[in-house]
Protein backbone atom coordinates (compact mmCIF):
# COMPACT_ATOMS: atom_id res chain seq x y z
CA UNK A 1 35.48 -15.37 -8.42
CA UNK A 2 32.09 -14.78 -9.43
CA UNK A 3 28.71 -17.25 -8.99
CA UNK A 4 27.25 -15.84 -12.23
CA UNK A 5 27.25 -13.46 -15.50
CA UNK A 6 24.67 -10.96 -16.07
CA UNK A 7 23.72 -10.78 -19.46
CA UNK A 8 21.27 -8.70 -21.29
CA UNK A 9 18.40 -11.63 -21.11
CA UNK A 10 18.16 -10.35 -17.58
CA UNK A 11 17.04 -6.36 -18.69
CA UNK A 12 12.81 -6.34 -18.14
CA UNK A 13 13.25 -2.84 -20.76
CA UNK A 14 12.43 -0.49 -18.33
CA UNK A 15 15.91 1.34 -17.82
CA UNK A 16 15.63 2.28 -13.97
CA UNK A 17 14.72 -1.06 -13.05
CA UNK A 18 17.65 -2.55 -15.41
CA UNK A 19 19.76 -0.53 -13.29
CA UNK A 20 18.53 -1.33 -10.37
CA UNK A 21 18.57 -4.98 -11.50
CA UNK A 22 22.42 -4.33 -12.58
CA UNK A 23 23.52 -2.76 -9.20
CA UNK A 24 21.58 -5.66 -6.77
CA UNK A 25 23.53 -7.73 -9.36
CA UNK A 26 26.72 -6.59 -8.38
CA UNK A 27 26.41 -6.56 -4.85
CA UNK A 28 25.58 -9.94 -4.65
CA UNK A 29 28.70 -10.66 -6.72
CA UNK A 30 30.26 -8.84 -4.22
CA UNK A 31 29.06 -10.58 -1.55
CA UNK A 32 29.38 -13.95 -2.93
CA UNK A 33 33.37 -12.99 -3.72
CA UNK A 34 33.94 -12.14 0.15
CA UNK A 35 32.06 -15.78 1.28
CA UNK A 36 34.46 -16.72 -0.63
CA UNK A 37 37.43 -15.04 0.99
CA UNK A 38 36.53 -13.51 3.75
CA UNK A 39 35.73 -14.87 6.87
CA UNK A 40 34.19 -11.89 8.86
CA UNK A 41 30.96 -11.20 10.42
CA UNK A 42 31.48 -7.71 10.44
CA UNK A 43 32.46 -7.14 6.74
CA UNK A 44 29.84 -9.47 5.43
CA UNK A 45 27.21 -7.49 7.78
CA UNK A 46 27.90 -4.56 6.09
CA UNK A 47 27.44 -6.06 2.42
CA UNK A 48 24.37 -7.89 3.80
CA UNK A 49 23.11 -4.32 5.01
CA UNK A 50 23.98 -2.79 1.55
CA UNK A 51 21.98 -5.73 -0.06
CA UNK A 52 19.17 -5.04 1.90
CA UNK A 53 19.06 -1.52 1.23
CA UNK A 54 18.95 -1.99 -2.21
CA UNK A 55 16.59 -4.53 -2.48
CA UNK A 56 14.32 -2.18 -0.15
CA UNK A 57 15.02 0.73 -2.15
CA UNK A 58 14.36 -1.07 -5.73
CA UNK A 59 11.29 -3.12 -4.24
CA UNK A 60 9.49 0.57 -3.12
CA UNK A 61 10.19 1.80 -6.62
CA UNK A 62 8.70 -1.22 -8.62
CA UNK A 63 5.56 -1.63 -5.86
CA UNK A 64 5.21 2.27 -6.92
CA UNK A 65 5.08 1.69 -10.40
CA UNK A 66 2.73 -1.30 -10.39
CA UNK A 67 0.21 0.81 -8.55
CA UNK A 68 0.26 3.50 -10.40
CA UNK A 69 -0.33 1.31 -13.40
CA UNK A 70 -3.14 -0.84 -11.60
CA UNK A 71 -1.22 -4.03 -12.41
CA UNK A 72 -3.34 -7.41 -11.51
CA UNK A 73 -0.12 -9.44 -9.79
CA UNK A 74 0.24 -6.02 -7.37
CA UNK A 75 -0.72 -7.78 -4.22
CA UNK A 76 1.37 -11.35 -4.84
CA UNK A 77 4.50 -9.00 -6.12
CA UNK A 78 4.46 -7.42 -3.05
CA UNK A 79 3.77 -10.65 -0.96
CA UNK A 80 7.02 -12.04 -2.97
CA UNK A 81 9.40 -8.90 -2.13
CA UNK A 82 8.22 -9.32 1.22
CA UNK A 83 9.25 -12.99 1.57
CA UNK A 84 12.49 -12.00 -0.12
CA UNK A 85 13.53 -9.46 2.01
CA UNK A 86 12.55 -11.79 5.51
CA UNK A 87 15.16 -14.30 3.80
CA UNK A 88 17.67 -11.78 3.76
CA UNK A 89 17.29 -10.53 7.19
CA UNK A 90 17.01 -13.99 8.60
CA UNK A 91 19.82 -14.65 6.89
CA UNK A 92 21.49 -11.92 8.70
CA UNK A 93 20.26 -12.55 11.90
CA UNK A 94 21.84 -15.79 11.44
CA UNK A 95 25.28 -14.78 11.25
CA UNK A 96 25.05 -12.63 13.52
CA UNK A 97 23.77 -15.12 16.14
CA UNK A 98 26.14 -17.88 14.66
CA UNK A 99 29.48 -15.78 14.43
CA UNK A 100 29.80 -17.08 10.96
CA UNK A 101 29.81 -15.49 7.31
CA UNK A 102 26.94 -17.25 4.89
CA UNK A 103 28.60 -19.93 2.95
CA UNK A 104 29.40 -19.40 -0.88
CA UNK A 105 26.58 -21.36 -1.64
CA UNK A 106 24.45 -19.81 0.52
CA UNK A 107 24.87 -16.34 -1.26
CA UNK A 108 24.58 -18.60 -5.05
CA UNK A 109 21.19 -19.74 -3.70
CA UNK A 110 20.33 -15.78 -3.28
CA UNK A 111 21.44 -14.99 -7.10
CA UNK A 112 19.83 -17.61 -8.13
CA UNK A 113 16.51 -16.81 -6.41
CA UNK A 114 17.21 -12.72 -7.33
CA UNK A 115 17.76 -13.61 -11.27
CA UNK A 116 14.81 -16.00 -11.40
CA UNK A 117 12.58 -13.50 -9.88
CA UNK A 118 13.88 -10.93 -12.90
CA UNK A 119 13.16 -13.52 -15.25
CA UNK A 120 10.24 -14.64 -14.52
CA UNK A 121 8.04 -12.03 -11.93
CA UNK A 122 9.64 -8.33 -13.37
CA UNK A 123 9.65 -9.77 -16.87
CA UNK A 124 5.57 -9.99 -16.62
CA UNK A 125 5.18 -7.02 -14.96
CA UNK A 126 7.60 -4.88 -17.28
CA UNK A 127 5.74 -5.91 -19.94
CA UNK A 128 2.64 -4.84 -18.97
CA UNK A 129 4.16 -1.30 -17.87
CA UNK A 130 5.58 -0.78 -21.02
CA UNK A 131 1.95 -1.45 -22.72
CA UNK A 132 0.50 0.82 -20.01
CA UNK A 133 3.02 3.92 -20.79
């Protein structure tokens, strides 16, 4: 079961961050699969942990890249990723405290929000890398 399709309107043109796009992609897919069948706190932990991670991981390497290129959005970029990531872990803490798994459409809320922050946020900024290199 899956809560959407990536498609190549999502790639920014920068090929780590498509990748990095492409992976968070697929573990929210993932994630949004077990809501679906699974109904375990532990499991859905783990692929809440994994999400994290990679969000972390691919939030450090974009924050890097708009510094190094002086980019003007730096600080509200940041500021965004920030507020992402405190969804996630509240999101987390949630379950935990609850006992429950997120909902399906709790996890299609979080695609949504990830692919409209590709479309919209990383689509400026990739475009303004790519001018810069």
């Amino acid at each position: 079961m899956r809560c959407a399709a990536w498609n190549k309107a999502f790639e920014v043109g920068i090929d780590e961050f498509d990748a990095d796009h492409r992976e968070i992609f697929q573990v929210l897919e993932g994630l949004y699969a077990a809501s679906v069948r699974i109904d375990d706190v532990t499991v859905m932990d783990k692929a809440i942990g994994v999400l994290i991670a990679r969000l972390e991981a691919h939030f450090a390497r974009e924050e890097s890249a708009m510094t190094a290129a002086s980019y003007r959005n730096v600080e509200r970029h940041r500021e965004t990723h920030q507020e992402d990531l405190r969804y996630v872990r509240t999101l987390a803490d949630a379950m935990r405290a609850s006992g429950r798994p997120p909902q399906p459409q709790t996890i299609q809320v979080l695609m949504t929000w990830f692919l409209e922050h590709v479309r919209t946020m990383d689509m400026e900024f990739a475009s303004e890398l790519r001018n810069w290199k």
